[in-house]
C-alpha atoms as a PDB file:
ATOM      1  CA  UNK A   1     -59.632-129.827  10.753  1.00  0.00           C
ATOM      2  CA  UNK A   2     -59.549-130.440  14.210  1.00  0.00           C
ATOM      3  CA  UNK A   3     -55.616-131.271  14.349  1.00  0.00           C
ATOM      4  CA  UNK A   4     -54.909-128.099  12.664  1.00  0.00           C
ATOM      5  CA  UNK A   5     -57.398-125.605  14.657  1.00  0.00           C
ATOM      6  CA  UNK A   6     -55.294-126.945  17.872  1.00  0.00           C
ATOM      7  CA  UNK A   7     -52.135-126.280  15.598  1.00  0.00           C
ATOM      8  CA  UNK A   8     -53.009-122.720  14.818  1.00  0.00           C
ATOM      9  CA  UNK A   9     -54.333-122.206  18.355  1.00  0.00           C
ATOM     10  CA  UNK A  10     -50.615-122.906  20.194  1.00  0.00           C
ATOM     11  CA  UNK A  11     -49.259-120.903  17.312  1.00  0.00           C
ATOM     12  CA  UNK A  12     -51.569-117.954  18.071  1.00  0.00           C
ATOM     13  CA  UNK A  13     -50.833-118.350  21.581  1.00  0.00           C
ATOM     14  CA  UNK A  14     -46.746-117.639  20.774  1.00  0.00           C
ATOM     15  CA  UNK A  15     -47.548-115.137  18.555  1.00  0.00           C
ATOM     16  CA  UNK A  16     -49.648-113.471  21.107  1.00  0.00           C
ATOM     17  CA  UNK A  17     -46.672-114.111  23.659  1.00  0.00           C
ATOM     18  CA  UNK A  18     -44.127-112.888  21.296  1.00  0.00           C
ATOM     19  CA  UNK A  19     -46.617-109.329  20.979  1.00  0.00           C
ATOM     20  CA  UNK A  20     -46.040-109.402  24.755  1.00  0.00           C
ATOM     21  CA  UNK A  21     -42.698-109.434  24.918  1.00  0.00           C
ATOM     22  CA  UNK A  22     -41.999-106.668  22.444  1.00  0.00           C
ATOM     23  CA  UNK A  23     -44.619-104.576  24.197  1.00  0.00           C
ATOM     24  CA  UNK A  24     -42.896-104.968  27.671  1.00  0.00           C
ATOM     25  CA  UNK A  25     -39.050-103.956  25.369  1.00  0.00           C
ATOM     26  CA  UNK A  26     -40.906-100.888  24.119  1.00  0.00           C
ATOM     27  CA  UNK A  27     -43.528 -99.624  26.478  1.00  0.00           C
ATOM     28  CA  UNK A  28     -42.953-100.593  29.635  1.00  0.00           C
ATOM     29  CA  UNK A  29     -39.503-101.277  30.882  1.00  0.00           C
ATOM     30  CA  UNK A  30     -38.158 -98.009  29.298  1.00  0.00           C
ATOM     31  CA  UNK A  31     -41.413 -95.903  31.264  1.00  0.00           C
ATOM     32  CA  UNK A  32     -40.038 -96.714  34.405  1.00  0.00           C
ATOM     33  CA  UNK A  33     -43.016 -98.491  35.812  1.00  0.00           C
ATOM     34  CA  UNK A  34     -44.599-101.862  36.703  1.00  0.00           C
ATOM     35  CA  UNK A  35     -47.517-103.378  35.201  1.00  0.00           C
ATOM     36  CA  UNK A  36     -50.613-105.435  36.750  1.00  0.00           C
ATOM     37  CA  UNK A  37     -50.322-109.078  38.483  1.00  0.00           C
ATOM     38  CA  UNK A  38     -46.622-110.740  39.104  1.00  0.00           C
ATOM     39  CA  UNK A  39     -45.259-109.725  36.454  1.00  0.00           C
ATOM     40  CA  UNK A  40     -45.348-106.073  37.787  1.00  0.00           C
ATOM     41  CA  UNK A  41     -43.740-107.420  40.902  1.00  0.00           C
ATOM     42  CA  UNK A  42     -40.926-109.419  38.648  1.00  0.00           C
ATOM     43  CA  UNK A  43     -40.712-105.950  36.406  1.00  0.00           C
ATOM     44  CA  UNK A  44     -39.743-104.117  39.919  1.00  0.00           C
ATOM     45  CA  UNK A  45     -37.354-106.524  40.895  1.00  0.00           C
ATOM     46  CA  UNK A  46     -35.406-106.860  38.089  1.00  0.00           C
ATOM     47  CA  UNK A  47     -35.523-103.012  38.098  1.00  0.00           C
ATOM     48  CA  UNK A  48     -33.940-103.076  41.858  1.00  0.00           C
ATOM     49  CA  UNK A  49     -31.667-106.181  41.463  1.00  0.00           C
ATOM     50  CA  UNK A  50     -31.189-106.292  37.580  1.00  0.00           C
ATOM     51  CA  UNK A  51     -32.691-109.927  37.505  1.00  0.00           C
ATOM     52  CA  UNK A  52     -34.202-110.109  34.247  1.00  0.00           C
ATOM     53  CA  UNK A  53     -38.035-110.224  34.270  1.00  0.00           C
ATOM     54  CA  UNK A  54     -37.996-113.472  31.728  1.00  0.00           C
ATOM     55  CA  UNK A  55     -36.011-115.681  33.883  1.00  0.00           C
ATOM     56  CA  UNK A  56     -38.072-114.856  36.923  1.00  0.00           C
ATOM     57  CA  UNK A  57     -41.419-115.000  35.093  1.00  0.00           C
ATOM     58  CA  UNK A  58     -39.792-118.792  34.524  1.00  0.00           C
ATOM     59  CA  UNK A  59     -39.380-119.461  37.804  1.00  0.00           C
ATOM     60  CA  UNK A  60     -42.704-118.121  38.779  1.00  0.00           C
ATOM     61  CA  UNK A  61     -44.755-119.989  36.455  1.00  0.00           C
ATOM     62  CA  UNK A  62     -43.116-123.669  35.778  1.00  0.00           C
ATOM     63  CA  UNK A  63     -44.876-124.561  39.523  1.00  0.00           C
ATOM     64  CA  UNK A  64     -48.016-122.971  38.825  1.00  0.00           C
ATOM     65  CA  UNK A  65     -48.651-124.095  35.321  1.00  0.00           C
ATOM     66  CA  UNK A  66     -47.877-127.924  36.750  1.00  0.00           C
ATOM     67  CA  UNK A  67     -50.386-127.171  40.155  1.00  0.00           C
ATOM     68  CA  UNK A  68     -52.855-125.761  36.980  1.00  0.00           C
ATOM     69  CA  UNK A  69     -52.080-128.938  34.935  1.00  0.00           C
ATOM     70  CA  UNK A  70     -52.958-131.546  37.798  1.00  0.00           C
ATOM     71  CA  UNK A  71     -55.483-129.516  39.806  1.00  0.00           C
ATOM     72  CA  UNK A  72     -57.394-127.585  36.701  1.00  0.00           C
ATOM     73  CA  UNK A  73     -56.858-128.775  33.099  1.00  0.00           C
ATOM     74  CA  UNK A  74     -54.162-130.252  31.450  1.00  0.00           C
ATOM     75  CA  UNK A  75     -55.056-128.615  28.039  1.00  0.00           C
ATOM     76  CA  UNK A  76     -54.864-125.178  29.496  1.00  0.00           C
ATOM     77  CA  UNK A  77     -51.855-125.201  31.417  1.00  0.00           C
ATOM     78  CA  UNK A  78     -50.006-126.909  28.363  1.00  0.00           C
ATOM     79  CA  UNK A  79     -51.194-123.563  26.148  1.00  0.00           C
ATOM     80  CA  UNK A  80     -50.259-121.236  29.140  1.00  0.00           C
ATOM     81  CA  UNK A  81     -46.688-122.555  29.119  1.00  0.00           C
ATOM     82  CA  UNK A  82     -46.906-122.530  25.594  1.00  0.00           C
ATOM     83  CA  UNK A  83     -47.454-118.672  26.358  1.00  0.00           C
ATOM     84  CA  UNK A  84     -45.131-118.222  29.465  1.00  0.00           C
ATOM     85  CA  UNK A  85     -42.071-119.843  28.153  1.00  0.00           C
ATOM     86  CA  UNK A  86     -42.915-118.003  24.900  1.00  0.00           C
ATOM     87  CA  UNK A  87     -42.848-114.779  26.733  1.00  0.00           C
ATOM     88  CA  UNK A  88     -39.921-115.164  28.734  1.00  0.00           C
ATOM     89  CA  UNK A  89     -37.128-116.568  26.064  1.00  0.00           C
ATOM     90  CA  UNK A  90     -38.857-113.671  23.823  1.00  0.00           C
ATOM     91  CA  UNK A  91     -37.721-110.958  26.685  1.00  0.00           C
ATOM     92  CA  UNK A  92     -34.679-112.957  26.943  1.00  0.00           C
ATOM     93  CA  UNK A  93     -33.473-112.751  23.668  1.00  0.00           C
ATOM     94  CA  UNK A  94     -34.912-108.874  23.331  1.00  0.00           C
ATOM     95  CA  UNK A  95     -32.565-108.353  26.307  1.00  0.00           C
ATOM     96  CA  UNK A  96     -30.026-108.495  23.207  1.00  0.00           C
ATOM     97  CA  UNK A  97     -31.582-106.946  20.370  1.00  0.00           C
ATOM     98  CA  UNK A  98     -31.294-102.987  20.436  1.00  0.00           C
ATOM     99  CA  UNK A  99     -34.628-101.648  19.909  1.00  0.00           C
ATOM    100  CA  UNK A 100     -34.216 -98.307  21.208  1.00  0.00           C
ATOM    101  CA  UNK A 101     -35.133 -96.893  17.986  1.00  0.00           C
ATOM    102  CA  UNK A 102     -38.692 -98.103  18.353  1.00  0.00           C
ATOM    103  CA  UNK A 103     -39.069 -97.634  21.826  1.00  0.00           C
ATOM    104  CA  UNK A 104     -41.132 -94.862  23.440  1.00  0.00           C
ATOM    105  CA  UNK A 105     -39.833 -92.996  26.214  1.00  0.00           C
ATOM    106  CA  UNK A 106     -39.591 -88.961  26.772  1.00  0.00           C
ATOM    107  CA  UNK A 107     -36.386 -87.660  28.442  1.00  0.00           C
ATOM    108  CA  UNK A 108     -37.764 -84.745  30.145  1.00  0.00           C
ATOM    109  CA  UNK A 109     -41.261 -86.500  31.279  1.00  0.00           C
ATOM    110  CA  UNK A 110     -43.562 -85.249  28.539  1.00  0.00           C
ATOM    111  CA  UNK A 111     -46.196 -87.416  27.479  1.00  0.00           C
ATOM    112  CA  UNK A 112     -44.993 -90.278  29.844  1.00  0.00           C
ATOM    113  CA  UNK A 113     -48.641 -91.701  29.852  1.00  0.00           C
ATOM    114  CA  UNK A 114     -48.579 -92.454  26.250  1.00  0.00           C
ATOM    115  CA  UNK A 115     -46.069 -95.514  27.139  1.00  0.00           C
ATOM    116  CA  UNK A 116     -48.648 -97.746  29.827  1.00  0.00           C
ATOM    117  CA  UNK A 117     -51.404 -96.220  26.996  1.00  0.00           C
ATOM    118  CA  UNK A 118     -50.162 -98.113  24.213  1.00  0.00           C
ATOM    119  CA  UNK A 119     -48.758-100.999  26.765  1.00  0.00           C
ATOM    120  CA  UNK A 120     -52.110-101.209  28.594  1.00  0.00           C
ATOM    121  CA  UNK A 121     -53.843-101.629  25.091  1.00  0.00           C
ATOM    122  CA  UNK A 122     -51.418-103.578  24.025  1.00  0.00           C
ATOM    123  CA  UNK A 123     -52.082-106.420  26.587  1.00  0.00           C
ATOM    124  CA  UNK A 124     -55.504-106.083  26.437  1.00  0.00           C
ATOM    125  CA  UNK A 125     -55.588-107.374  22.792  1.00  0.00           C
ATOM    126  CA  UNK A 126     -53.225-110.319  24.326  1.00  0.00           C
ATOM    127  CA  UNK A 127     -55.499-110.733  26.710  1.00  0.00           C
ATOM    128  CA  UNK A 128     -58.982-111.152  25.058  1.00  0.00           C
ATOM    129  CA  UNK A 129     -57.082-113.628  22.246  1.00  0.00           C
ATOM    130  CA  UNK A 130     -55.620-115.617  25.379  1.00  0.00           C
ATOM    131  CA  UNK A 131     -59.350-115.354  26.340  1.00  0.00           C
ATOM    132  CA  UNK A 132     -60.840-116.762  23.127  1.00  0.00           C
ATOM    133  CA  UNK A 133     -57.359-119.780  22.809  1.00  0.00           C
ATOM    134  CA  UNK A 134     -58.403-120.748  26.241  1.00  0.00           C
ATOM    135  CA  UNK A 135     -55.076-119.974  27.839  1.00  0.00           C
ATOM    136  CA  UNK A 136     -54.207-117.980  30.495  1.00  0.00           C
ATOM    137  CA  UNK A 137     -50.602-115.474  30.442  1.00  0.00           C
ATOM    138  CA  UNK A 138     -49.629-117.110  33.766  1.00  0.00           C
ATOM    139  CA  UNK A 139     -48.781-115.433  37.274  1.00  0.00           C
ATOM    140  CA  UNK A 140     -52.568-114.123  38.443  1.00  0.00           C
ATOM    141  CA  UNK A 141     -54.206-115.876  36.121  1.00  0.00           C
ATOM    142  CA  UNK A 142     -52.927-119.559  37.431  1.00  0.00           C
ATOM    143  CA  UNK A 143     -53.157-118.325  40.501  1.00  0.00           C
ATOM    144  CA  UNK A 144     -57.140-117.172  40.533  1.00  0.00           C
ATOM    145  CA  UNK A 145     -57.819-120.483  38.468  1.00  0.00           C
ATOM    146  CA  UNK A 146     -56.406-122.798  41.428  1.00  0.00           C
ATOM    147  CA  UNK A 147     -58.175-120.670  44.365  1.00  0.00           C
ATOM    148  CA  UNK A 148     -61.481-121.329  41.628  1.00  0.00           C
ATOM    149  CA  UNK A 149     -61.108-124.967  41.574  1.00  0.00           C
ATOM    150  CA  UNK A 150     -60.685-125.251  45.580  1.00  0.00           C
ATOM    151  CA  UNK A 151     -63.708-122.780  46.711  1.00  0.00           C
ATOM    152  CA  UNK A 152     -65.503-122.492  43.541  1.00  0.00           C
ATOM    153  CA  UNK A 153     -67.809-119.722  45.261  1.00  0.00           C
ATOM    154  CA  UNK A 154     -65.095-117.357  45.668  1.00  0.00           C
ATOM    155  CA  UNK A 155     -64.517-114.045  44.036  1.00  0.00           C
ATOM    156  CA  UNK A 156     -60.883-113.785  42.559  1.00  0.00           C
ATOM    157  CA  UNK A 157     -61.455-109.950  41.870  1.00  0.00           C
ATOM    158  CA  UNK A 158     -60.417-108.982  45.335  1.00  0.00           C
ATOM    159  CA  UNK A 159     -57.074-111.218  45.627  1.00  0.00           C
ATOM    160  CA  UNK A 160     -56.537-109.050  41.574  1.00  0.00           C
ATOM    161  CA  UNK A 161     -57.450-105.837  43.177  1.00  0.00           C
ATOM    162  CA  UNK A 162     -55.280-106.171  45.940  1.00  0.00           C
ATOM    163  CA  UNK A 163     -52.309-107.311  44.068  1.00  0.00           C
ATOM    164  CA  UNK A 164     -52.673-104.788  41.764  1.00  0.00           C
ATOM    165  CA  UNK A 165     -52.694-102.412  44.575  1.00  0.00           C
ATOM    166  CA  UNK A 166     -49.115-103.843  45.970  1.00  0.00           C
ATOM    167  CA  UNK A 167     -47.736-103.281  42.612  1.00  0.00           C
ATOM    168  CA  UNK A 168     -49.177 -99.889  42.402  1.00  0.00           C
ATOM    169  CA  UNK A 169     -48.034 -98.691  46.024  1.00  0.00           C
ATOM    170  CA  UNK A 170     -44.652-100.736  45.647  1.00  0.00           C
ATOM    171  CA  UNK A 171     -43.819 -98.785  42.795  1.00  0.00           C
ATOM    172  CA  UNK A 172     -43.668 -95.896  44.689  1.00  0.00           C
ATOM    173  CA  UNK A 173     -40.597 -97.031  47.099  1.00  0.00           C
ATOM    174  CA  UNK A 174     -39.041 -99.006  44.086  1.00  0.00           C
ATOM    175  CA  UNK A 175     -39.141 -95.955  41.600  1.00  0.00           C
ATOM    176  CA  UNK A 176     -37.100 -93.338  43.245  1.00  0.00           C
ATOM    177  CA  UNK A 177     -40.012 -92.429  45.274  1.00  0.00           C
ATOM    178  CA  UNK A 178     -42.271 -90.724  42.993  1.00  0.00           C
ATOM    179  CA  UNK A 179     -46.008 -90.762  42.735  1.00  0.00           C
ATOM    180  CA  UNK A 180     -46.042 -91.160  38.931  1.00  0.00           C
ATOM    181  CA  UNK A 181     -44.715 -94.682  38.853  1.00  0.00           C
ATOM    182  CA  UNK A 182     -48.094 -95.425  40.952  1.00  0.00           C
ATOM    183  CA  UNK A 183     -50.132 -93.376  38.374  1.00  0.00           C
ATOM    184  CA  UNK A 184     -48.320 -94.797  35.507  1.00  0.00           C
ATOM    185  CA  UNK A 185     -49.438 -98.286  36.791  1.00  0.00           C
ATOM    186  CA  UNK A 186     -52.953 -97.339  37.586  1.00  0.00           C
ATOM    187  CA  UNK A 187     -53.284 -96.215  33.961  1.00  0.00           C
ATOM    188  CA  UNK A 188     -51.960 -99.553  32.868  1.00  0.00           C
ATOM    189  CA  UNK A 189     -54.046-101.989  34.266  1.00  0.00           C
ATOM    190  CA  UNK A 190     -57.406 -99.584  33.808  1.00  0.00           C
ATOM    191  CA  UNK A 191     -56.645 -99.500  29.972  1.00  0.00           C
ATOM    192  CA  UNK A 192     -55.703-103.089  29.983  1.00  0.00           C
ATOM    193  CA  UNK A 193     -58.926-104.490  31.707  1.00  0.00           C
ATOM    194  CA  UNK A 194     -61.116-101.868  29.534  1.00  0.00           C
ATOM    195  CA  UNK A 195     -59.737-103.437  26.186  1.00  0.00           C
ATOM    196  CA  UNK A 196     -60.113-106.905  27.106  1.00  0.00           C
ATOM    197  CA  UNK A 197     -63.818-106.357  28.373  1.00  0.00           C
ATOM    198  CA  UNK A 198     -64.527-104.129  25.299  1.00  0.00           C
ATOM    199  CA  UNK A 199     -62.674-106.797  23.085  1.00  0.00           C
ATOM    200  CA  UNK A 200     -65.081-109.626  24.285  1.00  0.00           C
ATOM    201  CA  UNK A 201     -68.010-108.009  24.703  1.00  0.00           C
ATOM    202  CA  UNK A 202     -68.383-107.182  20.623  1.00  0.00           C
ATOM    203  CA  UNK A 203     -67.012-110.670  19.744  1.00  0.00           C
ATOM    204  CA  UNK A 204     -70.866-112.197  21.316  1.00  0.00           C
ATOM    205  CA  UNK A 205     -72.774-108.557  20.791  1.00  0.00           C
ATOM    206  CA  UNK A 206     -76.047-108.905  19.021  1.00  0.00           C
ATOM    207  CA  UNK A 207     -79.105-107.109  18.434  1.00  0.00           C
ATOM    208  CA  UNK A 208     -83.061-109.141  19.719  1.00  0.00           C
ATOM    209  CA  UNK A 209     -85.711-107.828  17.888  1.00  0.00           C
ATOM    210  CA  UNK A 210     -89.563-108.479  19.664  1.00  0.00           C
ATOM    211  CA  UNK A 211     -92.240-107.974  16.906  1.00  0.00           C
ATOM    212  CA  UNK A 212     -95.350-107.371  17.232  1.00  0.00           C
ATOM    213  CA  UNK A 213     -97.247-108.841  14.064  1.00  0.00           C
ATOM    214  CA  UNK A 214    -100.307-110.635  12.761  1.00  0.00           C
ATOM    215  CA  UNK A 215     -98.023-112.641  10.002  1.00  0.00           C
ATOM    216  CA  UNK A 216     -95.690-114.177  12.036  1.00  0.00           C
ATOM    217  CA  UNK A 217     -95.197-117.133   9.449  1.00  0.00           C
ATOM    218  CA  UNK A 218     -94.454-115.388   6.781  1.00  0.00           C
ATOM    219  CA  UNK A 219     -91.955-113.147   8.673  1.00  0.00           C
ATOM    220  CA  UNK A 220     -90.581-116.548  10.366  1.00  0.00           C
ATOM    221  CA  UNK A 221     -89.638-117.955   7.019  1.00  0.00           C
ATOM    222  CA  UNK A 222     -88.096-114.266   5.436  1.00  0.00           C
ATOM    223  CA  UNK A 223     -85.358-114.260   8.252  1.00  0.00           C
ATOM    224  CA  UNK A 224     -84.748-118.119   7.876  1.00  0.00           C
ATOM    225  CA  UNK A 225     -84.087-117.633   4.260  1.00  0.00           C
ATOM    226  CA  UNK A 226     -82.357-114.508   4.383  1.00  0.00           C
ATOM    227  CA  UNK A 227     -80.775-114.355   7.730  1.00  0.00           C
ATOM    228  CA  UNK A 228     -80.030-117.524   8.434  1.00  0.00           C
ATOM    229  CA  UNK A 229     -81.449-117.041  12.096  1.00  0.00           C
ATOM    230  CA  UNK A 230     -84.836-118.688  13.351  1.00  0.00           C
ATOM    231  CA  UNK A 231     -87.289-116.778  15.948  1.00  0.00           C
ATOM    232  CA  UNK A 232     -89.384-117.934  18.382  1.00  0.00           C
ATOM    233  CA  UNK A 233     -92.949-117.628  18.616  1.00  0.00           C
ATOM    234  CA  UNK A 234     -94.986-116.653  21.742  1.00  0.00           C
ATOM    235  CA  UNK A 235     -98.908-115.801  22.295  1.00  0.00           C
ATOM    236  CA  UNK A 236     -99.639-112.026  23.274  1.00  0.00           C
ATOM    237  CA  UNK A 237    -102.594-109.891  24.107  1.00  0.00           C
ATOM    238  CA  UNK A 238    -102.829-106.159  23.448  1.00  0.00           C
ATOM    239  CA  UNK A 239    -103.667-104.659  26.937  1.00  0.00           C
ATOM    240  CA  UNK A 240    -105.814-101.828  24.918  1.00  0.00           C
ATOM    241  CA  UNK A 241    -107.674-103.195  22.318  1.00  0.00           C
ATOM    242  CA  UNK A 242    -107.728-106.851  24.316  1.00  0.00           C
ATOM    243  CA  UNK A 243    -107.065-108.762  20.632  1.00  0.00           C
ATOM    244  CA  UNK A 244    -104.661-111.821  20.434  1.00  0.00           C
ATOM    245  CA  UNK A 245    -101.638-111.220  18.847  1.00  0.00           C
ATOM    246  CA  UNK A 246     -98.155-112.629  17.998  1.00  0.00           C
ATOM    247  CA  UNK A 247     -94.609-111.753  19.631  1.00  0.00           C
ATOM    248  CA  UNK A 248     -91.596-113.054  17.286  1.00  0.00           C
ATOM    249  CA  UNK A 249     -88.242-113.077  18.956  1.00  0.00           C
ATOM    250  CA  UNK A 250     -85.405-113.022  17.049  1.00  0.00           C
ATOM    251  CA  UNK A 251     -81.446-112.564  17.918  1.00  0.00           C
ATOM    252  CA  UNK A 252     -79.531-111.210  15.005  1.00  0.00           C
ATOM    253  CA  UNK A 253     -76.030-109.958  14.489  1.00  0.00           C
ATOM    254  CA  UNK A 254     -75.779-105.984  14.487  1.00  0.00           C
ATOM    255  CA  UNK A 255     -74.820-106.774  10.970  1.00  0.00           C
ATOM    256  CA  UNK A 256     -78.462-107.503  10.148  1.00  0.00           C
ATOM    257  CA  UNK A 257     -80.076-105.141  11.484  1.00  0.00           C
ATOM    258  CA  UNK A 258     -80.756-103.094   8.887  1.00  0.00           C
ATOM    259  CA  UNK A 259     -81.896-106.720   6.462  1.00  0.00           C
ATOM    260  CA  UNK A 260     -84.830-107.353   9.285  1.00  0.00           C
ATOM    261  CA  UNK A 261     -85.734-103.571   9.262  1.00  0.00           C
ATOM    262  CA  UNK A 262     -86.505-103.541   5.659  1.00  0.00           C
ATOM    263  CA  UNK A 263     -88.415-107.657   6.137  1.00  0.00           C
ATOM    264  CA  UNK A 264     -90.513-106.146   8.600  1.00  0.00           C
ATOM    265  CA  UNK A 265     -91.458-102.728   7.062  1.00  0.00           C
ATOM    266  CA  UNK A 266     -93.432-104.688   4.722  1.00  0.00           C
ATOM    267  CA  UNK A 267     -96.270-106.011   6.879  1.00  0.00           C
ATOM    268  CA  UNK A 268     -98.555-103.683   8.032  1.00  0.00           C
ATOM    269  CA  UNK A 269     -99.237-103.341  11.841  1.00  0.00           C
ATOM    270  CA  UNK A 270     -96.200-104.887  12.356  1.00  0.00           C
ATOM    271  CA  UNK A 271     -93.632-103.009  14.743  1.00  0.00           C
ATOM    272  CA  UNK A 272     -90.368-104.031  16.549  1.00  0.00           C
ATOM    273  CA  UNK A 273     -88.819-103.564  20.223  1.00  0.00           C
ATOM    274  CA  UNK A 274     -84.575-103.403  19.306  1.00  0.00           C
ATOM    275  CA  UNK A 275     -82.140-103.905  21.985  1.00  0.00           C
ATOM    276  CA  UNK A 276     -78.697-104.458  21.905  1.00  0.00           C
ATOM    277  CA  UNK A 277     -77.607-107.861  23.794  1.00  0.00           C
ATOM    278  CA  UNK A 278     -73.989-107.838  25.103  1.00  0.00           C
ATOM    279  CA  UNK A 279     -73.591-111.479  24.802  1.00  0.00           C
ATOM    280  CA  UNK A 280     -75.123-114.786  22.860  1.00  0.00           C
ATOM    281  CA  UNK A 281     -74.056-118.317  24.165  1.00  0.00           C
ATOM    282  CA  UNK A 282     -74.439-121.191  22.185  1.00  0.00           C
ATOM    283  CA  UNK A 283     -75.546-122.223  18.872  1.00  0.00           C
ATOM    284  CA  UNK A 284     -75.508-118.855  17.043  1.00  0.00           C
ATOM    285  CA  UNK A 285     -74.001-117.562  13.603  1.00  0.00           C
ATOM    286  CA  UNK A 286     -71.286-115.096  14.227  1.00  0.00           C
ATOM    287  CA  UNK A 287     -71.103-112.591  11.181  1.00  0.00           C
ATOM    288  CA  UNK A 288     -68.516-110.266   9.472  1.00  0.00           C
ATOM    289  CA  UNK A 289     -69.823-106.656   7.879  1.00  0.00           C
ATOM    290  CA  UNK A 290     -70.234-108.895   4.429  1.00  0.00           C
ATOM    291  CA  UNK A 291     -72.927-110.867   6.292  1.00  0.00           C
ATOM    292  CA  UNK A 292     -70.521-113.985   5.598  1.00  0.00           C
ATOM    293  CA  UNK A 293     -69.666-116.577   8.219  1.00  0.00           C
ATOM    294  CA  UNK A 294     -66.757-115.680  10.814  1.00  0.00           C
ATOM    295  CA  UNK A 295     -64.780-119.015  10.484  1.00  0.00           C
ATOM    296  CA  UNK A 296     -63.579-120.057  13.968  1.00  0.00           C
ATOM    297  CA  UNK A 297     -60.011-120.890  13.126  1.00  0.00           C
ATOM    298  CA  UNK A 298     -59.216-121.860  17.223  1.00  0.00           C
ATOM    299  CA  UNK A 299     -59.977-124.730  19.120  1.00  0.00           C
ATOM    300  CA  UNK A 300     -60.909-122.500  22.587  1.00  0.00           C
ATOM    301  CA  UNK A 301     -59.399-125.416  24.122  1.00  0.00           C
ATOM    302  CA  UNK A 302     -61.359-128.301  25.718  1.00  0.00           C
ATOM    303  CA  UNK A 303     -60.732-127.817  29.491  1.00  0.00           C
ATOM    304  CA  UNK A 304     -61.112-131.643  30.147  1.00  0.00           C
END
């Protein structure tokens, strides 16, 4: 099982790089503007010199991805060039396939931010499954993992945000001087980063109940048979009437919410505090609407 998890992981990891190359054939290079990290800045310079984005992306990467391999993880950088090289023969061979009846682009500038929409989005999914392979798409990513390893106390976001904001003000010179290149790209990366934190917040959401009950046995054992999920048991005192009583706590999925309603509704003087918990680490059942087991068909890649 093990063999083939890492098997389907490097083959979701192409997949997700071929998704990426399409999207930049479709959405972004016929937009006219540059998307986050270095491949915005590769995007602009093949737009000024004609060298093609999947060549430089290449030549970008290969000395990273061996820095990341040595210095960081071997595992990752191997799925990362998996990814990269992926990516960039993908463009390279788009570079020859006509797909100008797919792509979106408007003539006379209508609806231009429907193109970095759909991109944006677009990478976002990439992103969160690159996320959940343990890979990274290369450029930033390699980059912010390296600076990690040396000072493991600094912040990445700020060397992100500002070279995000190169792209964003570069486009400006490199697109004919226009201010909705910059907006374009703005749009981009704000959609992209929204998706990917959306996209792994709900894959470790779940819902803690607290109840408040005098039969916490019996309530223990309904959600271990029927929920599959154990609670834990702490001593409370009611601050008005001053009697003992019993505080369960219990982490479900939001798929089982409605199951531990109904278990507790039938104990009386038994209430529950909900609240939604944006992420579980650990040893806990992940759920689909069925209330079957999610099978976890990747490795998420051993960083050792």
């Amino acid at each position: 099982m093990s063999s083939l998890r890492k098997v389907l992981t490097y083959l979701t990891v192409a997949a997700a790089a071929l998704l990426g190359a399409v999207n930049y054939e479709l959405f972004v290079f016929p937009n006219q503007f540059a998307p986050s990290g270095l491949n915005g800045i590769c995007t602009m310079v093949q737009h000024i010199t004609g060298f093609r984005v999947g060549y430089l992306s290449l030549i970008i990467n290969i000395p990273l991805a061996v820095l990341v391999y040595f210095k960081v993880s071997k595992p990752i950088a191997l799925r990362s060039m998996v990814y990269v090289v992926t990516f960039s023969l993908g463009l390279l061979i788009l570079d020859h396939v006509d797909l100008s009846a797919f792509a979106y682009s408007t003539d006379n500038g209508t609806s231009t931010i429907l193109g970095p929409l759909a991109a944006g989005i677009i990478m976002g999914f990439i992103m969160s499954i690159l996320s959940k392979a343990g890979a990274y798409s290369g450029g930033t990513d390699f980059v912010a993992a390296l600076i990690h390893v040396k000072h493991p106390q600094q912040s990445v976001y700020g060397l992100i945000f500002v070279l995000n904001v190169i792209v964003a003000v570069g486009s400006y010179f490199v697109y004919n001087f226009k201010m909705e290149p910059v907006i374009l790209c703005i749009i981009y990366c704000f959609t992209s980063s929204t998706v990917v934190e959306r996209a792994m917040r709900s894959g470790r959401e779940a819902i803690c109940f607290e109840i408040i009950t005098e039969y916490p046995q019996e309530i223990s054992r309904q959600i271990i048979a029927h929920l599959g999920h154990t609670t834990t048991l702490i001593p409370a005192r009611g601050m008005y009437s001053g009697e003992e009583k019993n505080m369960l706590i219990c982490v479900v999925n939001k798929v089982q919410v409605s199951a531990l309603n109904q278990i507790i509704a039938h104990y009386p003087k038994t209430f529950g505090v909900v609240y939604p918990v944006s992420q579980v680490m650990g040893n806990f059942r992940d759920l689909n609407p069925r209330g079957k087991a999610v099978v976890d068909l990747l490795d998420h890649g051993d960083i050792h």
